[in-house]
Protein backbone atom coordinates (compact mmCIF):
# COMPACT_ATOMS: atom_id res chain seq x y z
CA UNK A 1 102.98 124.48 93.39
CA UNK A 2 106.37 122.41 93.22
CA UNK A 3 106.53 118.87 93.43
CA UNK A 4 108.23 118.82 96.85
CA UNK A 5 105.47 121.24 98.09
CA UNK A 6 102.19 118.73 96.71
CA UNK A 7 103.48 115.72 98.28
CA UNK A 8 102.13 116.35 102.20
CA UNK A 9 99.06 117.74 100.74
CA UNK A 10 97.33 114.39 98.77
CA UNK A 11 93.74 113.83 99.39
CA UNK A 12 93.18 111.02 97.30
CA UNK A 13 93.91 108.63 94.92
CA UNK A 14 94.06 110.79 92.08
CA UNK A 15 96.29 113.45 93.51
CA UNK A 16 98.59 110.79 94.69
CA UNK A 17 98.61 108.97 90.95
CA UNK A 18 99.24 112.29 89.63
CA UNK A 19 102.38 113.58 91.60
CA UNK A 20 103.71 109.71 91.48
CA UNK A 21 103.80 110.26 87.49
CA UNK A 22 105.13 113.42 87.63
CA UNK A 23 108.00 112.45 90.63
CA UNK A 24 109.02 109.58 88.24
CA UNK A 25 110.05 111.85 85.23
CA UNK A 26 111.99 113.90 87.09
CA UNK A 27 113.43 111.56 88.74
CA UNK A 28 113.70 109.90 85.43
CA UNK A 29 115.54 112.71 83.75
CA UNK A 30 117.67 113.70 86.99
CA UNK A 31 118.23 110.59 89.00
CA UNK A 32 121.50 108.94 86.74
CA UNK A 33 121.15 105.66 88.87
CA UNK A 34 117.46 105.52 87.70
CA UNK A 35 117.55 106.50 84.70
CA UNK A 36 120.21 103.82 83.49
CA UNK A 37 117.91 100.81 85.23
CA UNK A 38 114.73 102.49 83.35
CA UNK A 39 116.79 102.72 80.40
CA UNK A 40 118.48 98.83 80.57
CA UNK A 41 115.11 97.37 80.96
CA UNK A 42 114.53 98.92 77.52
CA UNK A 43 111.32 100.99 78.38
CA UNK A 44 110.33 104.25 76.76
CA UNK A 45 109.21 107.04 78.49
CA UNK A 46 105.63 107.29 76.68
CA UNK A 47 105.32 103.49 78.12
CA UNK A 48 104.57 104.97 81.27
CA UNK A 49 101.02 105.77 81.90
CA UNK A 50 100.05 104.49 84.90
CA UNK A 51 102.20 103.88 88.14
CA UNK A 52 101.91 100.01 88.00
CA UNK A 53 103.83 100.57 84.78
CA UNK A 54 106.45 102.38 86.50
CA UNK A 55 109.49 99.97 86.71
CA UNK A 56 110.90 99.91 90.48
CA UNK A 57 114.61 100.63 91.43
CA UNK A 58 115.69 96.99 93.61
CA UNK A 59 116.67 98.14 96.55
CA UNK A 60 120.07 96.74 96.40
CA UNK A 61 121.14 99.70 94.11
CA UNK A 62 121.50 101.75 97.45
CA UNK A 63 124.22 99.58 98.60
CA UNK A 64 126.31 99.84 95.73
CA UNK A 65 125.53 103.68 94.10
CA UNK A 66 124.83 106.82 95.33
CA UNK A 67 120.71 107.05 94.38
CA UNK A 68 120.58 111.35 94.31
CA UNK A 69 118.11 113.11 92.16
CA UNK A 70 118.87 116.92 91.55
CA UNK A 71 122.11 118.27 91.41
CA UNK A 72 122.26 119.21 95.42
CA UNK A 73 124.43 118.34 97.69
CA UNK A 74 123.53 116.36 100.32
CA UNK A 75 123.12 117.36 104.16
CA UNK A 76 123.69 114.11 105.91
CA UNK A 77 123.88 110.55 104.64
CA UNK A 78 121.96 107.42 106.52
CA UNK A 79 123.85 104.49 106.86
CA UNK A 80 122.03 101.34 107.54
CA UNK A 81 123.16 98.53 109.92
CA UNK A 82 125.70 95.13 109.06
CA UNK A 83 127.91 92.58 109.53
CA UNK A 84 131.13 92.94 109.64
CA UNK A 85 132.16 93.03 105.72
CA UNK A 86 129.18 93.85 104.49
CA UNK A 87 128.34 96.81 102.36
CA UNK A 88 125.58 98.39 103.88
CA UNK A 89 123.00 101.03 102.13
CA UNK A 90 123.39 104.32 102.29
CA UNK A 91 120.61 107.13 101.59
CA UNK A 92 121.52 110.45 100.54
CA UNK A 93 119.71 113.10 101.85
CA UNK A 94 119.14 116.53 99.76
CA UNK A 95 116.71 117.70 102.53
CA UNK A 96 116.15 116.80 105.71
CA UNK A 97 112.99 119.31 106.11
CA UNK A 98 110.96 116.83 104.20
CA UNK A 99 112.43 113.76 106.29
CA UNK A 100 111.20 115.68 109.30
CA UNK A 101 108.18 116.73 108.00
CA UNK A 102 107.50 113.08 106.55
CA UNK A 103 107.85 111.66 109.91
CA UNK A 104 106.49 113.93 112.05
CA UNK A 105 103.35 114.22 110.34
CA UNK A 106 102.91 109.96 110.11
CA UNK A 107 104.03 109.90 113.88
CA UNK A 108 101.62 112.32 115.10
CA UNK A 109 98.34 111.13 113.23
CA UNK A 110 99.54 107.53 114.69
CA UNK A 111 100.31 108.69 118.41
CA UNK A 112 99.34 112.43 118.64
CA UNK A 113 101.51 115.60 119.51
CA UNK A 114 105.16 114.55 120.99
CA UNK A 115 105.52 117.53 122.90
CA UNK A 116 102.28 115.82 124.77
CA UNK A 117 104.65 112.81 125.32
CA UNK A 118 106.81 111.11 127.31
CA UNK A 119 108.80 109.90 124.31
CA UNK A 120 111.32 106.70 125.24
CA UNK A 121 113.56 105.02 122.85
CA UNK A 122 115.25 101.88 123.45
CA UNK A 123 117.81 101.41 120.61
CA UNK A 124 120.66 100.11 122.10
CA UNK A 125 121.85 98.79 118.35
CA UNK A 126 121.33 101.66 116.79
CA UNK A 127 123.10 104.07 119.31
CA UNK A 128 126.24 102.16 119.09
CA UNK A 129 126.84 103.29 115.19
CA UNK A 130 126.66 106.52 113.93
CA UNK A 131 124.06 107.77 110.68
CA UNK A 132 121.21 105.95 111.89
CA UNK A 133 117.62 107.28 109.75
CA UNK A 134 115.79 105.64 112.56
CA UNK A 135 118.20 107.43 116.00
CA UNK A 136 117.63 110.92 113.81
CA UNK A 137 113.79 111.05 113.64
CA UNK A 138 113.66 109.67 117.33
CA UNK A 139 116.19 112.71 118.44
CA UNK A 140 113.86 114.79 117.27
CA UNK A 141 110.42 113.65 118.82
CA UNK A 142 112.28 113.61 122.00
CA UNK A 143 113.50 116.79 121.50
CA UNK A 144 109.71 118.17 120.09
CA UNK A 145 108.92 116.34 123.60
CA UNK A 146 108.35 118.81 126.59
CA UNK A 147 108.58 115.86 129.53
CA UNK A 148 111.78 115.87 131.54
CA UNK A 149 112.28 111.99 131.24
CA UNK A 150 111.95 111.55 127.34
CA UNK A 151 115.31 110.01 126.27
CA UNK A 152 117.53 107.21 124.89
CA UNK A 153 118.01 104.19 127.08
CA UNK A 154 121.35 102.02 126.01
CA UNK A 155 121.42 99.63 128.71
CA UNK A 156 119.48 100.84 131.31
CA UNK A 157 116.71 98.43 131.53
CA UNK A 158 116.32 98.97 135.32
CA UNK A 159 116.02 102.55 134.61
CA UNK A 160 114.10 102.56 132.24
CA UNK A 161 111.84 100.42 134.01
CA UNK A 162 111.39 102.67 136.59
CA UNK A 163 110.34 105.68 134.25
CA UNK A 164 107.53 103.20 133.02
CA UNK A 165 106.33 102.42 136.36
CA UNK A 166 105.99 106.37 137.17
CA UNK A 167 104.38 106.92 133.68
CA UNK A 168 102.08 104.22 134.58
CA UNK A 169 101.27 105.80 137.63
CA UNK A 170 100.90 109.38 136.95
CA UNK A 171 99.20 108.26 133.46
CA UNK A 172 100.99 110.77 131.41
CA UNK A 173 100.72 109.74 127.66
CA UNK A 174 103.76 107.45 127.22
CA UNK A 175 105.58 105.95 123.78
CA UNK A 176 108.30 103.61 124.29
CA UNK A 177 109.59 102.73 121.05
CA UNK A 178 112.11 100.00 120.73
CA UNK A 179 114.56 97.33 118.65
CA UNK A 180 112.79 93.76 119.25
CA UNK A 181 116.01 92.17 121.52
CA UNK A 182 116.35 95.02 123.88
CA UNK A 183 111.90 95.25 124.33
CA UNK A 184 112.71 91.37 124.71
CA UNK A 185 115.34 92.13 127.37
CA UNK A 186 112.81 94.31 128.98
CA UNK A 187 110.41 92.27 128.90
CA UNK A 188 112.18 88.89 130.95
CA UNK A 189 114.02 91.44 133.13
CA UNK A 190 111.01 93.99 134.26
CA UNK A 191 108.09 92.58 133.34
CA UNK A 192 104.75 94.04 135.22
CA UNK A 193 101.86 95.15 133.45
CA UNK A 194 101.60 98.55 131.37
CA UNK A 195 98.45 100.62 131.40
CA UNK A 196 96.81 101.74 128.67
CA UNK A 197 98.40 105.32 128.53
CA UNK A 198 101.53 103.55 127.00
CA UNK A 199 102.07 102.61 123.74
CA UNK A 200 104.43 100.19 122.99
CA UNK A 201 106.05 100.02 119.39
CA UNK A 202 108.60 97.82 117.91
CA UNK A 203 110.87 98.08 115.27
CA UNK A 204 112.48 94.94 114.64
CA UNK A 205 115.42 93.86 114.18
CA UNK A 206 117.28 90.73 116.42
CA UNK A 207 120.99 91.54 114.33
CA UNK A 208 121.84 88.32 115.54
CA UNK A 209 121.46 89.06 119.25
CA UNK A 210 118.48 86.48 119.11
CA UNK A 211 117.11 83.79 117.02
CA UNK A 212 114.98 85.45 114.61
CA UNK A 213 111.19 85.00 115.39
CA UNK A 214 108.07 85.76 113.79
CA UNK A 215 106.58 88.80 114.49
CA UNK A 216 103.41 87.22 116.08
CA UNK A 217 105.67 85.14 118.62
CA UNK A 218 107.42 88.44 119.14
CA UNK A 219 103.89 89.90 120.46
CA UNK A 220 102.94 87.26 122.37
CA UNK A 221 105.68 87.72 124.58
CA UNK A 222 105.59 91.35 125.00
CA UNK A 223 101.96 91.27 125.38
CA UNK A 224 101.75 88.59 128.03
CA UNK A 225 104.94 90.25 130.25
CA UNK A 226 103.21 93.79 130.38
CA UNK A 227 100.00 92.69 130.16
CA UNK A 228 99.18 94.68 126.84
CA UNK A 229 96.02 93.76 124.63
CA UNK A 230 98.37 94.97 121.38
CA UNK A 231 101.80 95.59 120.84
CA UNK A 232 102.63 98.14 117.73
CA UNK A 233 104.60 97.94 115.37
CA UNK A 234 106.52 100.61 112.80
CA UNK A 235 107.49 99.80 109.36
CA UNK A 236 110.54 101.86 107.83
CA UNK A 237 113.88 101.60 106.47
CA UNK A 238 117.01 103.65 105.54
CA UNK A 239 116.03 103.63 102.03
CA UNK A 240 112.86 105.06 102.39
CA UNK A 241 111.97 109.04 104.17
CA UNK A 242 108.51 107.52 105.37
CA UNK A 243 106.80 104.80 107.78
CA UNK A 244 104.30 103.01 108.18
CA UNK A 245 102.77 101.80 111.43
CA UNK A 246 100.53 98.83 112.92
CA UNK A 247 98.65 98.80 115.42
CA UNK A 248 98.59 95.43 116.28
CA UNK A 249 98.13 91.70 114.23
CA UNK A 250 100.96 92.53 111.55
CA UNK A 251 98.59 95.38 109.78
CA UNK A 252 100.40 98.56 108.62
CA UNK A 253 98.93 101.26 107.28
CA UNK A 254 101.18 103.88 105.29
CA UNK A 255 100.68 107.80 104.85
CA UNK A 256 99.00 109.38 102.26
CA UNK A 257 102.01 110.24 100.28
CA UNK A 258 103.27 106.24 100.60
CA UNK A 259 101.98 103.14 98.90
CA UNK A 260 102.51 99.59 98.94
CA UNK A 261 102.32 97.26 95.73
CA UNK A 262 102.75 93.43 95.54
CA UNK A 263 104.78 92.21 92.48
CA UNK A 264 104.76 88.68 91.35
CA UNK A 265 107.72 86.47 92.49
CA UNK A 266 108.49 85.35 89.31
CA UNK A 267 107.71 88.08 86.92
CA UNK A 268 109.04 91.64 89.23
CA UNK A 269 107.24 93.59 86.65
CA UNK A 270 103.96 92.36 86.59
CA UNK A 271 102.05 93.98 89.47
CA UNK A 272 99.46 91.71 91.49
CA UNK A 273 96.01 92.93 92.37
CA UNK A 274 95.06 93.14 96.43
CA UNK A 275 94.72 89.88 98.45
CA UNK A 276 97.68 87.99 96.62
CA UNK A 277 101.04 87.13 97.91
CA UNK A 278 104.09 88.52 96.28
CA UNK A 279 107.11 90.99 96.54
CA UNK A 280 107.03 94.22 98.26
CA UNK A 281 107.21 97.36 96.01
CA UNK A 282 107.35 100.82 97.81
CA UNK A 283 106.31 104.21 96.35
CA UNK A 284 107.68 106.97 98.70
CA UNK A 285 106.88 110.45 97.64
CA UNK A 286 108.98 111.41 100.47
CA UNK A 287 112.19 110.60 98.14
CA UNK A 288 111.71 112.93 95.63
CA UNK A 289 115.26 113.61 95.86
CA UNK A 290 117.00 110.13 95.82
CA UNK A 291 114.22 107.57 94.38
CA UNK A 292 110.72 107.09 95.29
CA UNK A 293 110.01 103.70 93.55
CA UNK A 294 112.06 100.94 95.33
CA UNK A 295 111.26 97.43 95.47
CA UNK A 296 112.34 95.81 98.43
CA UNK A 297 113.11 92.48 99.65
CA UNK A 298 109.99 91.75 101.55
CA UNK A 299 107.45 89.42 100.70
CA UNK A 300 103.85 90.33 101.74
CA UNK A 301 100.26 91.38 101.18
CA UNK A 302 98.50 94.36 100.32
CA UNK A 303 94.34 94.96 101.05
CA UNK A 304 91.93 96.77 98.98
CA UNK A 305 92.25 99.77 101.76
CA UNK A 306 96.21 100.15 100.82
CA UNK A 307 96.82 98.37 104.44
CA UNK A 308 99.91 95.59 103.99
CA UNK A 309 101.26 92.37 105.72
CA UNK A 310 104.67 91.29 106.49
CA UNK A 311 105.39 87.91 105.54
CA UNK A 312 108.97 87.33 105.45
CA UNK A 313 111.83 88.12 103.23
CA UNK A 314 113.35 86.73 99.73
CA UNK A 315 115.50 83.72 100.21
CA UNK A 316 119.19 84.97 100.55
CA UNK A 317 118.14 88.28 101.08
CA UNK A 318 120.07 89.92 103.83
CA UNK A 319 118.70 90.04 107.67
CA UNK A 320 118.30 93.65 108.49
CA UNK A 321 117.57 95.82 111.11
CA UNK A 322 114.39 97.63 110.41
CA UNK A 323 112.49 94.66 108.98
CA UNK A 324 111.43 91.68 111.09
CA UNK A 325 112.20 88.11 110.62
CA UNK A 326 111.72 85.80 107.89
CA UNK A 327 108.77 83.04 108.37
């Protein structure tokens, strides 16, 4: 079986450990972005035993090369949001089969079958620029969707108000996923209170059309306006094919074929056992064909069940979209 083909089949530990290695040396020997880090940090190849001796790519390297492993040609490129100026990241895709598959299989173990769904997307940001990772996978669960009144909503709070009132009523299964302003819009607008048949999730990101707030303080507002015991959450980014979701109290919990590691502050290649504070290093199978070890510029916490914490974000590291709010 080829890589690509083991990595939505893991079962455990071992099988994940296993493909991780064997991802890493060929992304090693095929990825020239990778291999030039690897090879500036000095490190051999029969150094690498173990995936916390695998050295991560910093996630900055997307803004500034093009991260492709293989020798295909990409189908479409995501771009990811910024100021005006700024050089944003881009990701590369060889294969958008195992984007779809990635998220698709994550979304419906989270939230069950879309085409069961009333699938609503409030993403005003991200539908006013084009190559957006997150706009793509939500075109697609609303398309997978088989109610008439899935959709995007730009501005039409009132709306899309309405189309929560009827979903409360009739009880149909209901996901309204949204950027934190606009559910924040929504929610001093429209508030009333939400049954239990829909799910709301958040995906960050003020982009300066708010102060930034902790994600907790971001809850508490949602939760008391729609009356909602939990508000979730999703966890993703244009560097990575995969996401992670919470249900509630800033706990995500990734896909088999995803893991979170904590690296120390100080030392980014020393890798911190569970319970302790530190940097936020992704392994995403997913990216077999750009780079599946990136290390990010969260800060958080990862538990002995492979569930992680957001905490904040690196001093000076940029604001962005998909990630919520420094602490």
């Amino acid at each position: 079986m080829k890589p690509e083909e083991k990595i939505f089949n893991i079962s455990n530990e071992q099988d994940f450990n296993s493909l991780a290695i064997e991802i890493f040396r060929y992304q090693l020997k095929t990825n020239p972005v990778y291999s030039k880090y690897f090879h500036h940090l000095g490190r051999g190849l029969e150094t690498i035993k173990t995936i916390e001796q695998i050295p991560f790519l910093p996630i900055e390297m997307f803004r500034e090369h093009q991260v492709i492993a293989g020798n295909m040609m990409p189908s479409v490129v995501f771009e990811s949001s910024g100021t005006t100026g700024q050089k944003t990241s881009k990701h590369y895709i060889i294969s958008e089969e195992i984007y779809q598959e990635s998220f698709l299989k994550s979304f419906s173990e989270n939230f069950g079958n879309p085409k069961d769904l009333c699938i609503l997307a409030l993403l005003p940001s991200y539908l006013e620029r084009e190559n957006s990772s997150l706009v793509y996978m939500m075109n697609q669960l609303i398309d997978m969707s088989q109610h008439p009144e899935s959709g995007f909503y730009l501005d039409e709070l009132d709306q899309l108000s309405k189309v929560l009132q009827k979903r409360a009523a009739d009880k149909h299964p209901t996901i309204l996923l949204g950027v934190s302003f606009a559910l924040l819009d929504l929610a001093e607008k429209f508030p009333f209170p939400i049954n239990d048949n829909i799910t709301i999730i958040e995906t960050g990101g003020m982009k300066g059309k708010r102060k930034e707030m902790i994600r907790e303080e971001l809850h508490d507002i949602l939760k008391k306006a729609f009356v909602k015991d939990s508000i979730h959450s999703e966890y993703g980014m244009t560097e990575l094919l995969s996401q992670a979701y919470s249900k509630g109290r800033n706990r995500f919990y990734p896909p088999p074929w995803m893991k979170v590691m904590i690296r120390d502050m100080y030392d980014p290649f020393t890798i911190l056992p569970a319970g302790q504070s530190g940097g936020i290093n992704i392994i995403d199978l997913a990216n077999i064909y750009s780079c599946s070890f990136i290390a990010t510029s969260d800060l958080g916490i990862v538990y002995e069940d492979g569930s992680f914490e957001i905490s904040g974000r690196f001093d000076q590291a940029d604001v962005r979209g998909c990630n919520l709010m420094v602490v």
